[in-house]
C-alpha atoms as a PDB file:
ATOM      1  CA  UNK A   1       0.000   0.000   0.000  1.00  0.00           C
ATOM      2  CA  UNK A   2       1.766   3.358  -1.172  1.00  0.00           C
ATOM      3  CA  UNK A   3       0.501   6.563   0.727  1.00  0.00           C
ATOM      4  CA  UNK A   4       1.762   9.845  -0.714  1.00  0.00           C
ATOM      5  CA  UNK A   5       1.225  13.185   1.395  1.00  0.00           C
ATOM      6  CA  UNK A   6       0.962  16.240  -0.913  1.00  0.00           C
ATOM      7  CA  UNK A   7       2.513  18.769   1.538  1.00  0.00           C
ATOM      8  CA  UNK A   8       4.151  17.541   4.432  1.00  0.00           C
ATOM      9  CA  UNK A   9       4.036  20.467   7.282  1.00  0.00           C
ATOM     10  CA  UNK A  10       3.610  19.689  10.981  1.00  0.00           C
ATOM     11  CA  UNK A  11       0.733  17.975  10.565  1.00  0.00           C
ATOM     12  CA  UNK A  12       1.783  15.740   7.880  1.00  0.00           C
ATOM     13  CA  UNK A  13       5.108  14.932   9.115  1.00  0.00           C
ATOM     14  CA  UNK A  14       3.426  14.076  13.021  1.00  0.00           C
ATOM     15  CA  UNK A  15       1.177  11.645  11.035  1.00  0.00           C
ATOM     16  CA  UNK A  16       3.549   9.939   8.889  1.00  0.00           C
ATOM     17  CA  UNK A  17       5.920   9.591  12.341  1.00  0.00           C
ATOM     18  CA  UNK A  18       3.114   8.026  13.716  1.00  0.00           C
ATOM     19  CA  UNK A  19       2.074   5.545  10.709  1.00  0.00           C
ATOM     20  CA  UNK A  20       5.897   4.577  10.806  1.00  0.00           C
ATOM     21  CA  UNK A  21       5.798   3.673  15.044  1.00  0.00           C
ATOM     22  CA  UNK A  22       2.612   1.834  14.268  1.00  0.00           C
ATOM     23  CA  UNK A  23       4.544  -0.296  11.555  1.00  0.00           C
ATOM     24  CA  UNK A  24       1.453  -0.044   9.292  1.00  0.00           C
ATOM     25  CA  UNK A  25       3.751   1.112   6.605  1.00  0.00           C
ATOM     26  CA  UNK A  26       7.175   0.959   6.107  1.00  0.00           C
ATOM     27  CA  UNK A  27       9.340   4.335   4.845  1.00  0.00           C
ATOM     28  CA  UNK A  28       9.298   2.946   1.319  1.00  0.00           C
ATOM     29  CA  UNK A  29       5.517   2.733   1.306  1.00  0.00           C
ATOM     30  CA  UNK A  30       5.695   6.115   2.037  1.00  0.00           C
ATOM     31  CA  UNK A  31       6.515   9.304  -0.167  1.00  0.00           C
ATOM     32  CA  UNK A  32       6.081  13.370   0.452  1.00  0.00           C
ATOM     33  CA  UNK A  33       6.322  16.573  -1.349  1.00  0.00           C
ATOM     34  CA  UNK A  34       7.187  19.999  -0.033  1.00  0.00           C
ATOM     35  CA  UNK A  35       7.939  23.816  -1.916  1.00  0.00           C
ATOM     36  CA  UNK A  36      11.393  24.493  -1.018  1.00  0.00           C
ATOM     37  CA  UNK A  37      14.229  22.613  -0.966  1.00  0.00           C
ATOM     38  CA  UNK A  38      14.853  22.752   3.308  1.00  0.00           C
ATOM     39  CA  UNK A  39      11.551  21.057   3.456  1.00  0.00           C
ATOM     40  CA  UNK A  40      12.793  18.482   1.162  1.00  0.00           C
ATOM     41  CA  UNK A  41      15.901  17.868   2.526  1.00  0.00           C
ATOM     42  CA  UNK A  42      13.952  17.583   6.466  1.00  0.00           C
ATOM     43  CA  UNK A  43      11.260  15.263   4.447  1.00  0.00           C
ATOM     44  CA  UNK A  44      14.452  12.633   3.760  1.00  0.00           C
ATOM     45  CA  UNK A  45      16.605  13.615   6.793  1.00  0.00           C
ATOM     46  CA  UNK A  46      14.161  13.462   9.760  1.00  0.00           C
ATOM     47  CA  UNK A  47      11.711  10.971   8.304  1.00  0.00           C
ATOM     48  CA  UNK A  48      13.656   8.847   6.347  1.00  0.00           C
ATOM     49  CA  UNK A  49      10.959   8.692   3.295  1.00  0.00           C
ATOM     50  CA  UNK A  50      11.396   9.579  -0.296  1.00  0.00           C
ATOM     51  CA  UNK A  51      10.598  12.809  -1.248  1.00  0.00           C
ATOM     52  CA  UNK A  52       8.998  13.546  -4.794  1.00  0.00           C
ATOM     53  CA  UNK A  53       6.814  15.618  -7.036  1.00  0.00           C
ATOM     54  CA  UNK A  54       3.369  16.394  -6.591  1.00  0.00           C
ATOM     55  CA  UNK A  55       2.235  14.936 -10.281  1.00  0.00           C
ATOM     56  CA  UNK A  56       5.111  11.592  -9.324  1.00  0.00           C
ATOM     57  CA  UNK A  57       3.211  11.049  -6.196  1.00  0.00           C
ATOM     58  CA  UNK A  58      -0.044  11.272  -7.566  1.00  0.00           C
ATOM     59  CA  UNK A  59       0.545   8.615 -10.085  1.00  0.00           C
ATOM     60  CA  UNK A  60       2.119   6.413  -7.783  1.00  0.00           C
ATOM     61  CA  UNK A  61      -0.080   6.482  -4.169  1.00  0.00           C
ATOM     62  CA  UNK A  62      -2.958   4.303  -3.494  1.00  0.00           C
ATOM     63  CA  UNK A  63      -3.995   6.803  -0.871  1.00  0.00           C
ATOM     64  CA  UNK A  64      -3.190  10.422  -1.455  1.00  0.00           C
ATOM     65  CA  UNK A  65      -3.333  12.545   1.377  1.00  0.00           C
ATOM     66  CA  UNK A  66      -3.678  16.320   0.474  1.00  0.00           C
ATOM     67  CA  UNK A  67      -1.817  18.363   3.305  1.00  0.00           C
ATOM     68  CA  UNK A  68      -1.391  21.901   1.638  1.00  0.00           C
ATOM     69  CA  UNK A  69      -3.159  25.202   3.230  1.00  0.00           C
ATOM     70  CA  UNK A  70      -7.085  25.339   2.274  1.00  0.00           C
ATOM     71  CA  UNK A  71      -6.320  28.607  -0.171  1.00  0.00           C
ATOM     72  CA  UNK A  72      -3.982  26.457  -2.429  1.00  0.00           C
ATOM     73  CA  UNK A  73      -6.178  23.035  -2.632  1.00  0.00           C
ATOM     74  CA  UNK A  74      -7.456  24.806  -5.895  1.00  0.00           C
ATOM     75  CA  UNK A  75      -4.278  25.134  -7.647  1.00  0.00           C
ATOM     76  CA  UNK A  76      -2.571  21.849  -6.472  1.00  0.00           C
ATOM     77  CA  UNK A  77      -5.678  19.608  -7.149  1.00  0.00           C
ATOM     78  CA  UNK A  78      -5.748  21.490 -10.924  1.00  0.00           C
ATOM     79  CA  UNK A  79      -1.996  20.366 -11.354  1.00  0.00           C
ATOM     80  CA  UNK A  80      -2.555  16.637 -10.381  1.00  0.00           C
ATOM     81  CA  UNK A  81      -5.806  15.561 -11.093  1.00  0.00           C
ATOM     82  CA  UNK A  82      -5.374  14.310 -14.225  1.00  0.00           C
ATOM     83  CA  UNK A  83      -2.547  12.063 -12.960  1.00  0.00           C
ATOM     84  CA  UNK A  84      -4.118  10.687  -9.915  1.00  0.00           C
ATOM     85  CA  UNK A  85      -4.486   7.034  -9.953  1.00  0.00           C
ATOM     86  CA  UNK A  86      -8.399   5.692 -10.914  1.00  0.00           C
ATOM     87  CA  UNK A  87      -8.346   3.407  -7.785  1.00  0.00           C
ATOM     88  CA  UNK A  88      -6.797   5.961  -5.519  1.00  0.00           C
ATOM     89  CA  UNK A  89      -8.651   7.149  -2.147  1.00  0.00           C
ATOM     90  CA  UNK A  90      -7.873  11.010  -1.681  1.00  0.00           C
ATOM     91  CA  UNK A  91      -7.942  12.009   1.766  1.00  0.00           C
ATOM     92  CA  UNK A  92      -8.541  15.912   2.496  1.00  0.00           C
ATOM     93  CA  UNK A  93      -7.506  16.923   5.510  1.00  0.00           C
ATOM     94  CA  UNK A  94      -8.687  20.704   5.023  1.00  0.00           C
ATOM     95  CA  UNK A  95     -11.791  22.861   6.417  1.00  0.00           C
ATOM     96  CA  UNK A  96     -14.093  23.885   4.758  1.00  0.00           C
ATOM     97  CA  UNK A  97     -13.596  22.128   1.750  1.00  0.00           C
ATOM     98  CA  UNK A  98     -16.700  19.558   1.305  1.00  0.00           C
ATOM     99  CA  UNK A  99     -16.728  16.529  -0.525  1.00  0.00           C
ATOM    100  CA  UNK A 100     -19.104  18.118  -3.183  1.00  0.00           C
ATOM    101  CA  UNK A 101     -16.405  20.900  -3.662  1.00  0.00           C
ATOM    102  CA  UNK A 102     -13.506  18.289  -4.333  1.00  0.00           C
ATOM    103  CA  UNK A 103     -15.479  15.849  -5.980  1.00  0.00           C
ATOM    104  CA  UNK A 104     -16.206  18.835  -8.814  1.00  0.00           C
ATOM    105  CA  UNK A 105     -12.566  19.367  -9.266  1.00  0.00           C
ATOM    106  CA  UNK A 106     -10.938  15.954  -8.717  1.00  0.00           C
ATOM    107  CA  UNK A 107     -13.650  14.754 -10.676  1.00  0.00           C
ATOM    108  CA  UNK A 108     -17.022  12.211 -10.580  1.00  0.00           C
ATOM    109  CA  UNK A 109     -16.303   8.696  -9.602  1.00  0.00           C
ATOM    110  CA  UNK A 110     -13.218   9.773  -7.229  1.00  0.00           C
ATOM    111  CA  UNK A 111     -12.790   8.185  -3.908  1.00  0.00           C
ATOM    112  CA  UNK A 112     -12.522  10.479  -1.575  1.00  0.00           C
ATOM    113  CA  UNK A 113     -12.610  11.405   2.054  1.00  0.00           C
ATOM    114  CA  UNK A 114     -12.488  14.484   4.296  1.00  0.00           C
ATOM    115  CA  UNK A 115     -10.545  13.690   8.020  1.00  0.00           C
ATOM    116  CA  UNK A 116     -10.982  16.637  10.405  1.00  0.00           C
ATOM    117  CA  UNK A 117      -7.619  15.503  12.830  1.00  0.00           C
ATOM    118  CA  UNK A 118      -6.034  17.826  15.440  1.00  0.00           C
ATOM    119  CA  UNK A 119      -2.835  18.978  16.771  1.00  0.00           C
ATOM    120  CA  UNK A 120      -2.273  16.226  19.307  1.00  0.00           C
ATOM    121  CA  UNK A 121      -1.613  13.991  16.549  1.00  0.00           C
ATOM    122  CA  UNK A 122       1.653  15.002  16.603  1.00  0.00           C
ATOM    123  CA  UNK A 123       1.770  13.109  20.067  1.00  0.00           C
ATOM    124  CA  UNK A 124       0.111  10.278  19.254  1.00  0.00           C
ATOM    125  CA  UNK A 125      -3.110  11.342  20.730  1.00  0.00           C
ATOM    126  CA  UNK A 126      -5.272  13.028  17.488  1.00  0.00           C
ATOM    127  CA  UNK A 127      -8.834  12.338  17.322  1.00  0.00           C
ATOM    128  CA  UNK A 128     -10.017  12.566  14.049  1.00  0.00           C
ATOM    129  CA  UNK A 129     -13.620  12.883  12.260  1.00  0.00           C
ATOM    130  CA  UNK A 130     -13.842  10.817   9.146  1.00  0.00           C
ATOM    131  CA  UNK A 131     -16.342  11.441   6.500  1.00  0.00           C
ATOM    132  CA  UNK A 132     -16.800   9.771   3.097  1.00  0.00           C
ATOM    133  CA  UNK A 133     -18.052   9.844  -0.318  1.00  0.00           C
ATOM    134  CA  UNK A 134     -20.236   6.795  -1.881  1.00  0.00           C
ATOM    135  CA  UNK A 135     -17.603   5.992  -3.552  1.00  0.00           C
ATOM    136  CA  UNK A 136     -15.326   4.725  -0.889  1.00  0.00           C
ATOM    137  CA  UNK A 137     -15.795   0.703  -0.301  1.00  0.00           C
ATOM    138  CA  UNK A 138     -16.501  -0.055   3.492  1.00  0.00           C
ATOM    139  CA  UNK A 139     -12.439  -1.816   2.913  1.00  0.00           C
ATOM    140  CA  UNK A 140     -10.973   1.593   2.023  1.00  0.00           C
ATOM    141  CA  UNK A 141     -12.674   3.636   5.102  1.00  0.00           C
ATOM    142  CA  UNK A 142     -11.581   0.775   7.554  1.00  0.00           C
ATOM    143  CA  UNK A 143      -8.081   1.325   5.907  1.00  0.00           C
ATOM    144  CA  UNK A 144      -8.491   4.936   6.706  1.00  0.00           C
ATOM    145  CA  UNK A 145      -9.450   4.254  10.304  1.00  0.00           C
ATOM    146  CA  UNK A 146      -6.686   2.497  10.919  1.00  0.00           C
ATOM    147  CA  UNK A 147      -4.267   5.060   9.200  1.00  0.00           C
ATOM    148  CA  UNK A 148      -5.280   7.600  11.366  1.00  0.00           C
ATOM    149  CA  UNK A 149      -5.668   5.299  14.595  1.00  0.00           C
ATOM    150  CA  UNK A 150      -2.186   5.315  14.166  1.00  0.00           C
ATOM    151  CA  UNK A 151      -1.559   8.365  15.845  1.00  0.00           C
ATOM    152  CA  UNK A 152      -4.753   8.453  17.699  1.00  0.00           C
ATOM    153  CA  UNK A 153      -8.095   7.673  17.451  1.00  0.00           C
ATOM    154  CA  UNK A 154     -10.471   7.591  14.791  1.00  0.00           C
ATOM    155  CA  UNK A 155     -14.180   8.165  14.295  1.00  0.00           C
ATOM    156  CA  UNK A 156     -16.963   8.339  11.024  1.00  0.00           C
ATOM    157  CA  UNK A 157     -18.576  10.480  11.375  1.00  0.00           C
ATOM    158  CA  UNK A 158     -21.603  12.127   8.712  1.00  0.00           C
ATOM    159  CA  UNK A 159     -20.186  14.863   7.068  1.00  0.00           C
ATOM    160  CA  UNK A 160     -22.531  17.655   8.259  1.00  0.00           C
ATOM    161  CA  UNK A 161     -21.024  16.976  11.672  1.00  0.00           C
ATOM    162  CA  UNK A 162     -17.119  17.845  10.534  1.00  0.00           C
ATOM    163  CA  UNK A 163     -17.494  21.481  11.529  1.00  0.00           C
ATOM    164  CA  UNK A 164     -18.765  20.573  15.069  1.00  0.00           C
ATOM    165  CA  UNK A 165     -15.428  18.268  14.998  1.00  0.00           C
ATOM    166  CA  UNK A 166     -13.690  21.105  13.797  1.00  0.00           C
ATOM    167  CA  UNK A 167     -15.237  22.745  17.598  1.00  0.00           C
ATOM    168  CA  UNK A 168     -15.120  20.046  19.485  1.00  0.00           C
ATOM    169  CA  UNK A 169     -11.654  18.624  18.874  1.00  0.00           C
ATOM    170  CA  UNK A 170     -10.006  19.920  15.723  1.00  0.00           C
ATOM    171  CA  UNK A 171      -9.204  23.540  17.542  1.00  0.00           C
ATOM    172  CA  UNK A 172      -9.778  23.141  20.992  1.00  0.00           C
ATOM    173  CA  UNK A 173      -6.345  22.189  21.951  1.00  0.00           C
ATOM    174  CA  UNK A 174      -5.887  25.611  21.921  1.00  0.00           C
ATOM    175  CA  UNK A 175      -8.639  25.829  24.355  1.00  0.00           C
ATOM    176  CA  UNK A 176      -6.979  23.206  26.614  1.00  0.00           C
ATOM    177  CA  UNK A 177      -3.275  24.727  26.047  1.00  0.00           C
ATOM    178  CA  UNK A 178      -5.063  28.335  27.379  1.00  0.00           C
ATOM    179  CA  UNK A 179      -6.955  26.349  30.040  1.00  0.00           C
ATOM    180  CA  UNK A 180      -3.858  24.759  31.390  1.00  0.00           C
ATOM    181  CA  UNK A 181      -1.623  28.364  31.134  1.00  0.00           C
ATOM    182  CA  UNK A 182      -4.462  29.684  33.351  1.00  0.00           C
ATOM    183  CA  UNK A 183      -3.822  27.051  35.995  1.00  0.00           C
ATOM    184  CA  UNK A 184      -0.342  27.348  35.801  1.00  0.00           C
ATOM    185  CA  UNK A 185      -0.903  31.507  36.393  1.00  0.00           C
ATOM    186  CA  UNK A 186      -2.845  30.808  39.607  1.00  0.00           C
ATOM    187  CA  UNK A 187      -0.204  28.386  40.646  1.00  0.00           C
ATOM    188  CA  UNK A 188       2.412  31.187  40.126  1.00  0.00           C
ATOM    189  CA  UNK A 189       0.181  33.778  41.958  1.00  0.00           C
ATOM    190  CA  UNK A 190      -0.011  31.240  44.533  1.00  0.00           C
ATOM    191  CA  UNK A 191       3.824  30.875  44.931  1.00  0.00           C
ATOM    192  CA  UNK A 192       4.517  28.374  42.775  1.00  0.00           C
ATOM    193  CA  UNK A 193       7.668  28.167  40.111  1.00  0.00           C
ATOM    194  CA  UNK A 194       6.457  28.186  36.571  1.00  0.00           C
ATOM    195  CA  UNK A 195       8.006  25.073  35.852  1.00  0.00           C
ATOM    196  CA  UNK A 196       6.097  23.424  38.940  1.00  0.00           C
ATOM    197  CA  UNK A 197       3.249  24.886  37.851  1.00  0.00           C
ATOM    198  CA  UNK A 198       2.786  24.186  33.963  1.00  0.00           C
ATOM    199  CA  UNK A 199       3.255  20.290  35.176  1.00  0.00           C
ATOM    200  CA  UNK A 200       1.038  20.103  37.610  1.00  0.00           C
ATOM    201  CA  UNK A 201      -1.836  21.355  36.282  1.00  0.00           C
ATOM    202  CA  UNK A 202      -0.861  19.743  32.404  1.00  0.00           C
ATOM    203  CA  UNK A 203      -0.954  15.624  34.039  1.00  0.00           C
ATOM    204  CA  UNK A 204      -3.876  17.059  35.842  1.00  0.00           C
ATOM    205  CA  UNK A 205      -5.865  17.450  32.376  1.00  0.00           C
ATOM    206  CA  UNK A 206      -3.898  14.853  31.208  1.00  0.00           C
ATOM    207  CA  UNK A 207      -5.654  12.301  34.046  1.00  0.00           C
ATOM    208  CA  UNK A 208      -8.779  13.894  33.992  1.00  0.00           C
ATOM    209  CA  UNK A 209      -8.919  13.192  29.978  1.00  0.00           C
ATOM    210  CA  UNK A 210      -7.629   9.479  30.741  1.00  0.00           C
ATOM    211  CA  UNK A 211     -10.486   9.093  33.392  1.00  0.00           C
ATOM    212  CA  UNK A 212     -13.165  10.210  30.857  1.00  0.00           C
ATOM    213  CA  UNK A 213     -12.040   7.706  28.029  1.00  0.00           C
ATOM    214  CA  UNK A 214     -11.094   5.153  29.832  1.00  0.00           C
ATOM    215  CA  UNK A 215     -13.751   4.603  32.911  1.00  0.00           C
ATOM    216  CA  UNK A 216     -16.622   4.922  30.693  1.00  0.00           C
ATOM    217  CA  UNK A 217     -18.483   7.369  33.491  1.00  0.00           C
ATOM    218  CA  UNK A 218     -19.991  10.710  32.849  1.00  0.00           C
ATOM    219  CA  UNK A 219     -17.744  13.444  33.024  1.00  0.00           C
ATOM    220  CA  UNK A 220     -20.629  15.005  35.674  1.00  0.00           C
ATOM    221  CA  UNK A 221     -20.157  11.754  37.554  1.00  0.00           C
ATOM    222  CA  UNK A 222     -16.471  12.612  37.464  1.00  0.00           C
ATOM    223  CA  UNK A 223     -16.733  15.404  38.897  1.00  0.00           C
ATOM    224  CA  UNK A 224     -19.090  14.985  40.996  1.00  0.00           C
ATOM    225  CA  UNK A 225     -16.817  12.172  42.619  1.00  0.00           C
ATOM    226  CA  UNK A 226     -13.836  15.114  43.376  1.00  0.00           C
ATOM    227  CA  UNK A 227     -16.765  17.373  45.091  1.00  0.00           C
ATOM    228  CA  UNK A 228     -16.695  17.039  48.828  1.00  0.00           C
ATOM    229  CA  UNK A 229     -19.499  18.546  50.772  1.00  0.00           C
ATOM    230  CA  UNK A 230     -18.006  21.938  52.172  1.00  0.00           C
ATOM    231  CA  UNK A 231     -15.169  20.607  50.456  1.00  0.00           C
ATOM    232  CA  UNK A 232     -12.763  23.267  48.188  1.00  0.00           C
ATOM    233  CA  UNK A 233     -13.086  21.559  44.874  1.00  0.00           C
ATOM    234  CA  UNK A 234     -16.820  22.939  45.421  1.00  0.00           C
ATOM    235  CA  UNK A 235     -16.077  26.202  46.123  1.00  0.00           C
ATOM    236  CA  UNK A 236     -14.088  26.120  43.419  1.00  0.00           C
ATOM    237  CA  UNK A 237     -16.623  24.646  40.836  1.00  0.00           C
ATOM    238  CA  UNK A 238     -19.142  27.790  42.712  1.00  0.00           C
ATOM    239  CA  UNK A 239     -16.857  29.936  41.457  1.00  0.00           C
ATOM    240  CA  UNK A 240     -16.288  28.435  38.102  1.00  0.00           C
ATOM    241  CA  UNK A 241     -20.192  28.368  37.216  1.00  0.00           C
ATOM    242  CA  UNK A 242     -20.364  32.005  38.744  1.00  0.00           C
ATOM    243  CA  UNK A 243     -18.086  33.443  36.047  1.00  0.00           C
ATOM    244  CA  UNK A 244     -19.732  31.378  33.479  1.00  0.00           C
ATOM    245  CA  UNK A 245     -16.899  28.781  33.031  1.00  0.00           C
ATOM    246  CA  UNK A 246     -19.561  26.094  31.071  1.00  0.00           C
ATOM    247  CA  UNK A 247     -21.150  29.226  28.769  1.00  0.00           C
ATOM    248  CA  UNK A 248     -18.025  30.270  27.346  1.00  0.00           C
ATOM    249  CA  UNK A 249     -16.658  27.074  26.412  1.00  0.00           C
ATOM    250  CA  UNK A 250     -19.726  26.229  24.492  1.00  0.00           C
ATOM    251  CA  UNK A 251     -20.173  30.219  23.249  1.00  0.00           C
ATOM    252  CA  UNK A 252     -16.288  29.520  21.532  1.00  0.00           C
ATOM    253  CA  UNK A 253     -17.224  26.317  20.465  1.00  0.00           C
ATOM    254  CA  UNK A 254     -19.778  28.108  18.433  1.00  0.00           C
ATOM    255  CA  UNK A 255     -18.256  30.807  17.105  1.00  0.00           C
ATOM    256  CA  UNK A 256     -15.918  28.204  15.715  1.00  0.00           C
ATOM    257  CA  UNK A 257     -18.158  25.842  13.956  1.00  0.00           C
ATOM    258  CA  UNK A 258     -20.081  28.965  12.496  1.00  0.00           C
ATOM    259  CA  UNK A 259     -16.632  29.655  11.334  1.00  0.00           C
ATOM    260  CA  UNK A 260     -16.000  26.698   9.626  1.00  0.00           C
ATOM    261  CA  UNK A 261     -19.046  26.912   8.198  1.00  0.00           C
ATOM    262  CA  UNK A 262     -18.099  29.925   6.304  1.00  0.00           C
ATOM    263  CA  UNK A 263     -14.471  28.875   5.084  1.00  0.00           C
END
């Protein structure tokens, strides 16, 4: 199975690290292009893959992943399309690009599928929406899944529902990253180094998230477990609710997706 990655930024490069640890592939099933010739030369140094063109990878991938910025999809997909394998699966990783959009410019009959991932692929924890066309056999989105469980977790989902992943996972890392800073602050105004503070309150999340996924129980539960009567995680939680913690969470996570929705 050859998998080509048409751009290979951040994102790119944290997934093909991750297919590569998950020994799914192997670096000669794998091949990347990039603009400039640093790119290239980190492409062969740091991942150990080949590194070609856009129209050589095309031709050659059985599942194309296209990793460029949203604003150039329209030129790159105009330079390859014509060279793109019949039985290749393209996988779009961009917002606001729908599957009716690249379907009229890849053209009809094409395979492909939009993945809404997030930054923490890059760690090995992603979680990534995974939408369709009709065109893709139930075999090819299972092979998906599993590309993208490599560095994560994976989840179909209908497309309609990618810009509420976009919310709910694809950009609120930066949520978390601010929520975290803020603990850290109040640990710091509390007399605690920065250092100290940042990991303390990041393997705090970092449990709490574990407890969620892996106990099965309602995050409400959860909490409601931590919450002794008269007790300070209380007072804190009074606090919380007073300054409208819950509101503006879901007020961001709204002004997002109507965001995405306009992309």
């Amino acid at each position: 199975m050859k998998i080509g990655f048409i751009g290979c930024g951040s994102m790119a490069s944290g997934m093909i690290r991750g297919i590569l640890s998950s020994g799914m592939a192997g670096r000669g099933d794998l091949t990347a292009s990039a603009r400039t010739e640093e790119s290239r030369r980190r492409i062969v140094s740091e991942l150990g893959i080949a590194c070609a063109s856009n129209e050589e990878i095309s031709a050659s991938s059985d599942f194309l992943v296209l990793a460029v910025k949203p604003q150039v999809y329209e030129e790159v997909i105009s330079d390859i399309r014509s060279v793109i394998k019949d039985s290749a699966v393209i996988i779009s990783i961009a917002p606001g690009k729908t599957l009716e959009w690249l379907g009229s410019r890849l053209g009809s009959g094409r395979k492909i599928v939009r993945v809404m991932p997030n930054t923490t692929s890059l760690v090995g924890e992603g979680m990534s929406g995974v939408s369709p066309n009709e065109h893709v056999s139930g075999e090819e989105l299972d092979k998906v899944l599993n590309l993208f469980g490599c560095f994560g977790r994976a989840m179909t989902v209908p497309e309609h529902l990618l810009n509420a992943v976009t919310a709910v996972s694809g950009s609120s890392p930066a949520y978390v990253f601010m929520f975290i800073e803020a603990m850290a602050d109040g640990g710091v105004a509390m007399g605690m180094s920065r250092a100290q503070a940042l990991q303390f309150a990041a393997q705090a999340v970092l449990g709490s998230a574990k407890m969620v996924l892996e106990s099965g129980m309602h995050p409400g539960q959860l909490k409601d477990m931590v919450c002794s009567p008269g007790g300070t995680t209380i007072e804190a939680v009074r606090v919380l609710e007073e300054k409208g913690f819950r509101s503006s969470v879901i007020e961001a996570e709204m002004a997002c997706y109507d965001k995405a929705g306009n992309m």
